[in-house]
PDB file of N, CA and C in Angstrom:
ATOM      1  N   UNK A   1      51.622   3.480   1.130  1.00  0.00           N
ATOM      2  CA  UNK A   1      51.246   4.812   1.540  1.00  0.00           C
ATOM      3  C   UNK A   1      50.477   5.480   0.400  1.00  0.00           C
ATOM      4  N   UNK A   2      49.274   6.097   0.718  1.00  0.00           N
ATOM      5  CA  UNK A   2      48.686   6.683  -0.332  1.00  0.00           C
ATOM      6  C   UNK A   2      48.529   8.029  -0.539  1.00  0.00           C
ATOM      7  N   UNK A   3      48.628   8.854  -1.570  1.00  0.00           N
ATOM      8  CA  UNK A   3      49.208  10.075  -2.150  1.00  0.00           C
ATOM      9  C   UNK A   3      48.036  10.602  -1.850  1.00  0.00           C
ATOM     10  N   UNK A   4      47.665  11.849  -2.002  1.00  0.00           N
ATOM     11  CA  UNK A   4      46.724  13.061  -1.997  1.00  0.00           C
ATOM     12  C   UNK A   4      45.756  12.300  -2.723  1.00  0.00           C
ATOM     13  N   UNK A   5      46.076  12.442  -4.300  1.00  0.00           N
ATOM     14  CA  UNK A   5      45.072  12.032  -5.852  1.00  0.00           C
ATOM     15  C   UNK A   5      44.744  11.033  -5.502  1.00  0.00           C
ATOM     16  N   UNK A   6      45.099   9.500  -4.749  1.00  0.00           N
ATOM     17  CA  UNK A   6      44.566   8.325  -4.788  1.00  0.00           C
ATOM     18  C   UNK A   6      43.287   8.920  -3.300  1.00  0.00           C
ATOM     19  N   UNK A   7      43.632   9.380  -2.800  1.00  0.00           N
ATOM     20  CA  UNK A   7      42.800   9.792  -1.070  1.00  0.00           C
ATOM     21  C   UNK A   7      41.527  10.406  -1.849  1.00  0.00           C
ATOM     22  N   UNK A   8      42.221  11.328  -2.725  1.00  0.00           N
ATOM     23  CA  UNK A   8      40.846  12.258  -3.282  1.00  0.00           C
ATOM     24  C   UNK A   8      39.994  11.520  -4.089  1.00  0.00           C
ATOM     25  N   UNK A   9      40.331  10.811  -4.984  1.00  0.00           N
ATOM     26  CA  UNK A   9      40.100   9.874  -6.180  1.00  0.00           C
ATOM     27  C   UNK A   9      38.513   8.722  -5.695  1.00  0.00           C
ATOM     28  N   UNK A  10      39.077   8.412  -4.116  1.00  0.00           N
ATOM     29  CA  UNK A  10      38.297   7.738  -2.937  1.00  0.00           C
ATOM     30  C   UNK A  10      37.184   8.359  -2.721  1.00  0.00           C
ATOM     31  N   UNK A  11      37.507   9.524  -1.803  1.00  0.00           N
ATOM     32  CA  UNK A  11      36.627  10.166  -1.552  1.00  0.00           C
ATOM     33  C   UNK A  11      35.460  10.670  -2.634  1.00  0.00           C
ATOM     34  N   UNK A  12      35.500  11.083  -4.012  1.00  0.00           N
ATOM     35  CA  UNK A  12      35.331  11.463  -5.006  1.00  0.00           C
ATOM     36  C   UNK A  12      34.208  10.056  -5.250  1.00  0.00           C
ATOM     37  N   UNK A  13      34.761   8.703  -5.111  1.00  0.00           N
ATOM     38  CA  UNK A  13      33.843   7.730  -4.966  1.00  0.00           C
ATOM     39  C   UNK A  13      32.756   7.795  -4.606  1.00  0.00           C
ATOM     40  N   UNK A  14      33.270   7.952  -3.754  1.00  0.00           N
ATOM     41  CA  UNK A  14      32.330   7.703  -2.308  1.00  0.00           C
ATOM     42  C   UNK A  14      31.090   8.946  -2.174  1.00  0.00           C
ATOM     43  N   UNK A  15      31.464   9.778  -2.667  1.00  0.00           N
ATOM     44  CA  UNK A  15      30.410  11.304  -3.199  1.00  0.00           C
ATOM     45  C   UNK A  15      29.561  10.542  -4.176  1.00  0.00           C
ATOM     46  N   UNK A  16      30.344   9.898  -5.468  1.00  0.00           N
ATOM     47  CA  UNK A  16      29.233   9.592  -6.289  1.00  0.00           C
ATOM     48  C   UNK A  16      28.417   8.639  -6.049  1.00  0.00           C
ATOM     49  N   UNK A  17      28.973   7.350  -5.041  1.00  0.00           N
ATOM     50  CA  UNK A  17      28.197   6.348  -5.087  1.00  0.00           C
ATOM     51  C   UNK A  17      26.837   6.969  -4.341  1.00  0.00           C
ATOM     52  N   UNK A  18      26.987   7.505  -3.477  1.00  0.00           N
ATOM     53  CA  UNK A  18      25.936   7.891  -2.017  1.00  0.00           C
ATOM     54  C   UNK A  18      25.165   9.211  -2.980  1.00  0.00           C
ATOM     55  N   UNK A  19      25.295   9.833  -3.994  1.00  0.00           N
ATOM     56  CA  UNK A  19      24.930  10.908  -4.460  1.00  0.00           C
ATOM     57  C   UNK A  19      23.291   9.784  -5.953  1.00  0.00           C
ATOM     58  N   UNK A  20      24.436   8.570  -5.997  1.00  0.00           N
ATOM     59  CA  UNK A  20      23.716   7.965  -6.917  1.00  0.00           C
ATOM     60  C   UNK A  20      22.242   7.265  -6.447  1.00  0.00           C
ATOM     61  N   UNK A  21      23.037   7.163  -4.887  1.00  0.00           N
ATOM     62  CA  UNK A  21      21.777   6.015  -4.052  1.00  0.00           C
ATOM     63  C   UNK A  21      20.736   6.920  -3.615  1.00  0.00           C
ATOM     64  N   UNK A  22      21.140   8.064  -3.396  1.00  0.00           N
ATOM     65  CA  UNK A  22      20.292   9.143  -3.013  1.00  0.00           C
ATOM     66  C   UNK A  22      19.095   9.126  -4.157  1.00  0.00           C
ATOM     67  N   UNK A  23      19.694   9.529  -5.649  1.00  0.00           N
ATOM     68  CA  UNK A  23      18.553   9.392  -6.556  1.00  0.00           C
ATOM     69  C   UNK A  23      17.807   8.431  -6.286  1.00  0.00           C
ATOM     70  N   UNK A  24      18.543   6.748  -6.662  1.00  0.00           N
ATOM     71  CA  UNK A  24      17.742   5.754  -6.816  1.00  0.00           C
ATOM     72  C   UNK A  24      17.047   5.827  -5.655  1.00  0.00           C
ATOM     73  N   UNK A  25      16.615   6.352  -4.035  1.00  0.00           N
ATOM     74  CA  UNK A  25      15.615   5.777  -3.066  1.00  0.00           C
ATOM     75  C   UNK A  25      14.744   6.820  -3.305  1.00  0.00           C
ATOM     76  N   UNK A  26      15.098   8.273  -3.741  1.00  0.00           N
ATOM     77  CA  UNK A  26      14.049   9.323  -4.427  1.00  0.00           C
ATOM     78  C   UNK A  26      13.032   8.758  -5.173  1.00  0.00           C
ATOM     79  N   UNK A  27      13.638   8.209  -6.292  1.00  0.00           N
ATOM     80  CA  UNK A  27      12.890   7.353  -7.412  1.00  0.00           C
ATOM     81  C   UNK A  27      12.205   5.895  -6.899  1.00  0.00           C
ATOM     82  N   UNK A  28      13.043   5.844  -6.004  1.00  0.00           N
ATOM     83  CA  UNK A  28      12.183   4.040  -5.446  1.00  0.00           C
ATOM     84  C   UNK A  28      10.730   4.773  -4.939  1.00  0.00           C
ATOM     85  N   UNK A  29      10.977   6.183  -3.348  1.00  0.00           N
ATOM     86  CA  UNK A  29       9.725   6.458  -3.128  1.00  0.00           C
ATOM     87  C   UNK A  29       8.820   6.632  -3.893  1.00  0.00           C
ATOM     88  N   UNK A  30       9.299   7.730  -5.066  1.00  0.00           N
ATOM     89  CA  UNK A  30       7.955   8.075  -5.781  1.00  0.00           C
ATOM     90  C   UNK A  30       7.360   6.470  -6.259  1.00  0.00           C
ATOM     91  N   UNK A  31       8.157   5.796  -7.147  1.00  0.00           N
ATOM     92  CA  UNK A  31       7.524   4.710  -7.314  1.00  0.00           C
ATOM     93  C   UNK A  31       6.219   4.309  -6.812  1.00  0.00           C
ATOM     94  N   UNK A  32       7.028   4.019  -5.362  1.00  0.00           N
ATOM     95  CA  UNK A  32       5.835   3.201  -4.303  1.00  0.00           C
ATOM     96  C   UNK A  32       4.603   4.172  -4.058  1.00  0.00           C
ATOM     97  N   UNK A  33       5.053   5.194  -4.239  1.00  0.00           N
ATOM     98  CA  UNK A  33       3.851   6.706  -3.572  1.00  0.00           C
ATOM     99  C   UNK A  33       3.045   6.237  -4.654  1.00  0.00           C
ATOM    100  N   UNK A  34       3.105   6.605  -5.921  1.00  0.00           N
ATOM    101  CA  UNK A  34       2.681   6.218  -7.154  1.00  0.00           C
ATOM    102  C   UNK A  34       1.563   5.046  -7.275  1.00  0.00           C
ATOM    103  N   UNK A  35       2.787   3.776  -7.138  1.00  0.00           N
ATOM    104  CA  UNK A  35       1.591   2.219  -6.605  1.00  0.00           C
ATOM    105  C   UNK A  35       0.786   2.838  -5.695  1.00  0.00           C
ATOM    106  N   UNK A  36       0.920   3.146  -4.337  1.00  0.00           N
ATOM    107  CA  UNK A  36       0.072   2.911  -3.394  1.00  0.00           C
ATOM    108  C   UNK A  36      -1.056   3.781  -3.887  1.00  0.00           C
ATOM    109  N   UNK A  37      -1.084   5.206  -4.681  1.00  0.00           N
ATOM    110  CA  UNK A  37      -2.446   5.772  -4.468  1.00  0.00           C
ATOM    111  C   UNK A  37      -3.377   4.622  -5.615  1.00  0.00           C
ATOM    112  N   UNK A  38      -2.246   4.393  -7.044  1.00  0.00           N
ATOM    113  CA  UNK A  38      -3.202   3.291  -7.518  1.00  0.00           C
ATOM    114  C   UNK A  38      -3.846   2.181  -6.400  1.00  0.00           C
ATOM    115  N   UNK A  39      -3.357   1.621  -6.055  1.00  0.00           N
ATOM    116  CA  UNK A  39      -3.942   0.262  -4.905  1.00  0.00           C
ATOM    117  C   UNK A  39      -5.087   0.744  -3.971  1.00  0.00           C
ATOM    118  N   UNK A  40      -4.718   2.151  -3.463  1.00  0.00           N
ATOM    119  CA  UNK A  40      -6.167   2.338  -2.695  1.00  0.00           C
ATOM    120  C   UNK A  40      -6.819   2.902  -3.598  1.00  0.00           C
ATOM    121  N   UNK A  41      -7.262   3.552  -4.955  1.00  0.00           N
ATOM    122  CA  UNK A  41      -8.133   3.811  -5.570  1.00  0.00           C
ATOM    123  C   UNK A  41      -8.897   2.310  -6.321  1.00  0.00           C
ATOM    124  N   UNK A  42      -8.407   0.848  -6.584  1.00  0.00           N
ATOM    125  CA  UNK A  42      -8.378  -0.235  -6.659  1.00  0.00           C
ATOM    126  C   UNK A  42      -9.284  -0.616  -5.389  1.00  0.00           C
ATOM    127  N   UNK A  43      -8.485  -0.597  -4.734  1.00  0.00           N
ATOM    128  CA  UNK A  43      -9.510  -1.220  -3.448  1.00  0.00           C
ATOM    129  C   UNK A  43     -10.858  -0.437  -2.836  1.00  0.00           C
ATOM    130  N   UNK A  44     -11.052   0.750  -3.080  1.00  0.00           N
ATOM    131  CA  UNK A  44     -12.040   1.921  -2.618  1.00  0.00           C
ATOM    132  C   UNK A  44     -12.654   1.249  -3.739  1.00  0.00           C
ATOM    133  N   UNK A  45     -12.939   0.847  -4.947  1.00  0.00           N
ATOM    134  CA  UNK A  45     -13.182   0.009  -6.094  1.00  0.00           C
ATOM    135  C   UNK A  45     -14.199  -0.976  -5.360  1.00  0.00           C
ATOM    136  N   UNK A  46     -13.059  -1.546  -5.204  1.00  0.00           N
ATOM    137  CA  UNK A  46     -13.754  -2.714  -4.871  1.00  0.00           C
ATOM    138  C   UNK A  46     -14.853  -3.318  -4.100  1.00  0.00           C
ATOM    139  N   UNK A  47     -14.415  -1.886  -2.709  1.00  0.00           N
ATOM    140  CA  UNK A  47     -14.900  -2.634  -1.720  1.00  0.00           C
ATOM    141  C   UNK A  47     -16.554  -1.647  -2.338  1.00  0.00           C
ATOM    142  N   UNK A  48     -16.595  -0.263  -2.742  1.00  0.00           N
ATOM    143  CA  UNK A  48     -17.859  -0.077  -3.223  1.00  0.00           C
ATOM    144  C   UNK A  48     -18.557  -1.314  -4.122  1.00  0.00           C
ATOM    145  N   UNK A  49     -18.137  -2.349  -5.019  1.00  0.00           N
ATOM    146  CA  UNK A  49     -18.639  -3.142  -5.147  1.00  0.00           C
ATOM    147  C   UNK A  49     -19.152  -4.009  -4.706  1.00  0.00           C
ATOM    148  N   UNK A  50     -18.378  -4.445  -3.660  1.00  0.00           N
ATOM    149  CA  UNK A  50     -18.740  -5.519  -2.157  1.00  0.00           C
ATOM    150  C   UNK A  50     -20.106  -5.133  -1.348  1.00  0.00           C
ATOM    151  N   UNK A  51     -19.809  -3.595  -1.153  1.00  0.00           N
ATOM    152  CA  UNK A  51     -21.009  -3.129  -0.577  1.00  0.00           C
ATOM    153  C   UNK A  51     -22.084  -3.190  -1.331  1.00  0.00           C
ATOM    154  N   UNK A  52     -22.159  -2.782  -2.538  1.00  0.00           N
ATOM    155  CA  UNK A  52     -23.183  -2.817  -3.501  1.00  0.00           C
ATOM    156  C   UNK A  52     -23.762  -3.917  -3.451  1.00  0.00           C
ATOM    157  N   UNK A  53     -23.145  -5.003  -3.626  1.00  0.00           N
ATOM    158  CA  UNK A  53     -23.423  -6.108  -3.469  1.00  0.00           C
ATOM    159  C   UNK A  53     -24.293  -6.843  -2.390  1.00  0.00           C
ATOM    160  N   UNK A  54     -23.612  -6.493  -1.255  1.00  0.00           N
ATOM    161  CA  UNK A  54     -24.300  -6.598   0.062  1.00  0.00           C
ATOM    162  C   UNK A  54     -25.658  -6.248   0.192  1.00  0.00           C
ATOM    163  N   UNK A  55     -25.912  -4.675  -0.880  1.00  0.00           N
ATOM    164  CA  UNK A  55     -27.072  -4.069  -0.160  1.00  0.00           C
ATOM    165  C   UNK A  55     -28.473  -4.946  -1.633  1.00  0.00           C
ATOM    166  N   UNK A  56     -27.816  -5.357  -2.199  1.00  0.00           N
ATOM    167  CA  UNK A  56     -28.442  -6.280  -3.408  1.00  0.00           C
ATOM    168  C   UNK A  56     -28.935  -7.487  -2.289  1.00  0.00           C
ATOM    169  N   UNK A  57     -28.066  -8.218  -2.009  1.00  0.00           N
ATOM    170  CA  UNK A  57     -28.139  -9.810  -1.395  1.00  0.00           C
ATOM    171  C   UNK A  57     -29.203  -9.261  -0.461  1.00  0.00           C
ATOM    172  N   UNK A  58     -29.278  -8.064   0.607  1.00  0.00           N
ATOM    173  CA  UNK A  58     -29.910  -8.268   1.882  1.00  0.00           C
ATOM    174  C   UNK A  58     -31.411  -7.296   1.349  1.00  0.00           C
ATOM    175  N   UNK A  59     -31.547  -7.192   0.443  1.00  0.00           N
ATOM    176  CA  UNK A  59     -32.509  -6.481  -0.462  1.00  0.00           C
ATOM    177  C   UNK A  59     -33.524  -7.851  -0.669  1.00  0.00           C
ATOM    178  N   UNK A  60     -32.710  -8.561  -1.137  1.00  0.00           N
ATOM    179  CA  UNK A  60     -33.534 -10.210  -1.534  1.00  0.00           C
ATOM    180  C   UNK A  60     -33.816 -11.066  -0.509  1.00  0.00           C
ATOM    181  N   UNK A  61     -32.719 -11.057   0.753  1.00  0.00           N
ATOM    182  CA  UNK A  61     -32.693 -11.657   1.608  1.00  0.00           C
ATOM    183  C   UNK A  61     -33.934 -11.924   1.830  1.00  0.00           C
ATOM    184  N   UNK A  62     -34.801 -12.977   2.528  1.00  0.00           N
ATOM    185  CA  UNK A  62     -35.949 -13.554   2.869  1.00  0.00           C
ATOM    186  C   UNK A  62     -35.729 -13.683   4.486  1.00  0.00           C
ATOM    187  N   UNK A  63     -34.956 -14.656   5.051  1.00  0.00           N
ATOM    188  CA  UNK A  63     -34.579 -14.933   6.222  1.00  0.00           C
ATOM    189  C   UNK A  63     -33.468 -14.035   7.162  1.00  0.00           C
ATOM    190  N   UNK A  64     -34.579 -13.458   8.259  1.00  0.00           N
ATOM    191  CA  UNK A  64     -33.479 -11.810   8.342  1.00  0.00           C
ATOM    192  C   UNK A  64     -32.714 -12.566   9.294  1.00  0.00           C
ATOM    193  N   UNK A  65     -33.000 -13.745  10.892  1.00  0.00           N
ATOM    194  CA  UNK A  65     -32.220 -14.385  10.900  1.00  0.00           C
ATOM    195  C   UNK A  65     -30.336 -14.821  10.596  1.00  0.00           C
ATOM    196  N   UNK A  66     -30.932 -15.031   9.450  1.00  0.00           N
ATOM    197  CA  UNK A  66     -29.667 -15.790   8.386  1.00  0.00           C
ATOM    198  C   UNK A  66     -28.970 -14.281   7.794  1.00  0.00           C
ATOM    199  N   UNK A  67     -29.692 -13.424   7.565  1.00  0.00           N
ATOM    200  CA  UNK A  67     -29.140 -12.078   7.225  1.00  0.00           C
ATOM    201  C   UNK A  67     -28.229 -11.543   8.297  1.00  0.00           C
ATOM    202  N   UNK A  68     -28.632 -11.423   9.296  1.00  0.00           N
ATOM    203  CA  UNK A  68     -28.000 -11.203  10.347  1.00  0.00           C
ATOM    204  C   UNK A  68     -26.678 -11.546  10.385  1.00  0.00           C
ATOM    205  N   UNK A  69     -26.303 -13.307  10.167  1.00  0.00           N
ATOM    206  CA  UNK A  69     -25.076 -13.645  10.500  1.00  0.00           C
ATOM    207  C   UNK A  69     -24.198 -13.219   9.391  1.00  0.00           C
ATOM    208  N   UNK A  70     -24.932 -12.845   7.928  1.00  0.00           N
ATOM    209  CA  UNK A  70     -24.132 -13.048   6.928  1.00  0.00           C
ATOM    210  C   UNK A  70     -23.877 -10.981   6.821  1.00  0.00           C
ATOM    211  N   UNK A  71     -24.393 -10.329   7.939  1.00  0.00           N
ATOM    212  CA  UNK A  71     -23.672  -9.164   7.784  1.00  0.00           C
ATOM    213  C   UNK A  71     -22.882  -9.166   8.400  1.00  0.00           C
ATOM    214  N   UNK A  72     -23.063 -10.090   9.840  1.00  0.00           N
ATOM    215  CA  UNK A  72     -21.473  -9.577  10.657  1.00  0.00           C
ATOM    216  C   UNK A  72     -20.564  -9.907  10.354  1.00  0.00           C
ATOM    217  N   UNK A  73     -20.591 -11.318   9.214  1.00  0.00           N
ATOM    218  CA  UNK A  73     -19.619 -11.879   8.091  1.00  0.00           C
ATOM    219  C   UNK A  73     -19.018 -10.742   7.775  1.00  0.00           C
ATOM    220  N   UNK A  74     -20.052 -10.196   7.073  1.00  0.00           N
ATOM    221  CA  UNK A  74     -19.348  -9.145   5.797  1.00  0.00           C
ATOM    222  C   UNK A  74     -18.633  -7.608   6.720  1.00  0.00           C
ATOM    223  N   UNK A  75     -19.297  -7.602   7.548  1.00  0.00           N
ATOM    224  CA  UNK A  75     -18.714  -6.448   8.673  1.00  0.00           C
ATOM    225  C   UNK A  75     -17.156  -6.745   8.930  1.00  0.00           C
ATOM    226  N   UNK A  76     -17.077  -7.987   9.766  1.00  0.00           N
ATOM    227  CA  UNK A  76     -15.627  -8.464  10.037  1.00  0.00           C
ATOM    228  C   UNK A  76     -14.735  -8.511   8.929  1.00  0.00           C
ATOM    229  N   UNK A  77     -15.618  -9.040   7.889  1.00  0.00           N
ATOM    230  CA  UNK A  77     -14.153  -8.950   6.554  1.00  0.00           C
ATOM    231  C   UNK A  77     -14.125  -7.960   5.763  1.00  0.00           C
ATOM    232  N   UNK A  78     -15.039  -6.384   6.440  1.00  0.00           N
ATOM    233  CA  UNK A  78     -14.485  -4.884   5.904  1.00  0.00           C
ATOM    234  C   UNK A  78     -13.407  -5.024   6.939  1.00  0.00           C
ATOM    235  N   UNK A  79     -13.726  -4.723   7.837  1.00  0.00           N
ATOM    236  CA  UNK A  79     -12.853  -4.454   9.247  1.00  0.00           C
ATOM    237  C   UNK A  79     -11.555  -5.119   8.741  1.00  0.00           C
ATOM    238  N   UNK A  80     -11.471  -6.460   8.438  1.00  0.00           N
ATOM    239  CA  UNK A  80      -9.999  -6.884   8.293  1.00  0.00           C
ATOM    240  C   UNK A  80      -9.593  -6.616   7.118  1.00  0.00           C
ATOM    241  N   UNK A  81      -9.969  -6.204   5.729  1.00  0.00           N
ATOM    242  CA  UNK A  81      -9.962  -5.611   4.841  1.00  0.00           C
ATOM    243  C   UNK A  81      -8.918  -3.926   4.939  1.00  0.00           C
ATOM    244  N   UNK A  82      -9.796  -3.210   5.838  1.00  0.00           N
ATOM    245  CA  UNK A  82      -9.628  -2.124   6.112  1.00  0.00           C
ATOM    246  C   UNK A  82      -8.028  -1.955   6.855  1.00  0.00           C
ATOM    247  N   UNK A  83      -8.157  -2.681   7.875  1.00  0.00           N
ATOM    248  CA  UNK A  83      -6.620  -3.248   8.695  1.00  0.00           C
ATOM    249  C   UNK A  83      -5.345  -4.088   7.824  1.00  0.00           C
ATOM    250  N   UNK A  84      -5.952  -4.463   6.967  1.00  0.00           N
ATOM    251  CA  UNK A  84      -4.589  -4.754   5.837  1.00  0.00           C
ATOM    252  C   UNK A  84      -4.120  -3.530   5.308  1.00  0.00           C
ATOM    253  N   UNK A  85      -5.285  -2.770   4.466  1.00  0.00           N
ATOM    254  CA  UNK A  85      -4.910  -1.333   3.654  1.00  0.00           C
ATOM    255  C   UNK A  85      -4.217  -1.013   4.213  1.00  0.00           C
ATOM    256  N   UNK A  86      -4.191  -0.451   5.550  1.00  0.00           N
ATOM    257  CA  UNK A  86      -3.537   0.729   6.447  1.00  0.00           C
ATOM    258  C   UNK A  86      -2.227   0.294   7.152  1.00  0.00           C
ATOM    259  N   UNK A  87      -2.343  -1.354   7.344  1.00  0.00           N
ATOM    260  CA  UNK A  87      -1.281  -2.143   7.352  1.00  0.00           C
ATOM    261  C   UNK A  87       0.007  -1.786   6.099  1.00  0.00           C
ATOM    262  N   UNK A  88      -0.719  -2.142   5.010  1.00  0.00           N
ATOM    263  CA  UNK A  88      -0.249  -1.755   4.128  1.00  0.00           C
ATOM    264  C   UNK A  88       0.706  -0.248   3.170  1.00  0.00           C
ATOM    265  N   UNK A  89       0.030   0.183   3.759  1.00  0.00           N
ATOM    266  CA  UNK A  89       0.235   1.736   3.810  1.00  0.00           C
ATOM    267  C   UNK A  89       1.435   2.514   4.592  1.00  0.00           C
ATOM    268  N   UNK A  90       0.750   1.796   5.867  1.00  0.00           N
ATOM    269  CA  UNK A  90       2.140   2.319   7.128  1.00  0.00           C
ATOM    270  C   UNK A  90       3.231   1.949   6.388  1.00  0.00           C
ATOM    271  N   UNK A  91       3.308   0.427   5.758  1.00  0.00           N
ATOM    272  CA  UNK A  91       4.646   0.185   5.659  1.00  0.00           C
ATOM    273  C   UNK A  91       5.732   0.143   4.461  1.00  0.00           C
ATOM    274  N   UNK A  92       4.867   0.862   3.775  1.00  0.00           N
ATOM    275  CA  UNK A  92       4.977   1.682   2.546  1.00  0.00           C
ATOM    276  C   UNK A  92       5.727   2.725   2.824  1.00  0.00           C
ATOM    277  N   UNK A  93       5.010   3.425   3.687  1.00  0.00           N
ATOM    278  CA  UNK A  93       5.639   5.158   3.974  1.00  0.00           C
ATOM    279  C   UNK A  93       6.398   4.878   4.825  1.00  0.00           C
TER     280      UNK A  93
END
């Protein structure tokens, strides 16, 4: 049979543990909030480079043809690019 002080002693636990976890998922979000704006300022990075790039290659390009296929290349792999980020993101927040 357990006394008042051992009941309270419990409960008193059980305040701190859930009071402690509370901080640590506070601190986990910011964390991740933190990463994620680094990662999309990284990737907004990048992909301005990609583009840059693009508008270099189809600048030189000779065969518009062959240009053609190698933008819808580069179109589809913003597009799936773009659908990871936000992928990414959702499941973050």
């Amino acid at each position: 049979m357990e006394n008042k002080e051992d009941k309270e002693e419990q409960e008193g636990s059980a305040e701190k543990f859930f009071k402690n976890f509370g901080k640590r998922m506070d601190q986990f979000t910011k964390e991740v909030q933190e990463s994620g704006g680094r990662l999309q300022v990284e990737l907004e990075k990048r992909f301005e480079e990609l583009k840059d790039s693009a508008e270099k290659f189809k600048k030189e390009a000779e065969n518009k043809e062959r240009w053609k296929e190698v933008e819808e290349s580069l179109k589809k792999a913003g597009e799936e690019l773009n659908k990871a980020v936000k992928a990414a993101f959702k499941k973050g927040g």
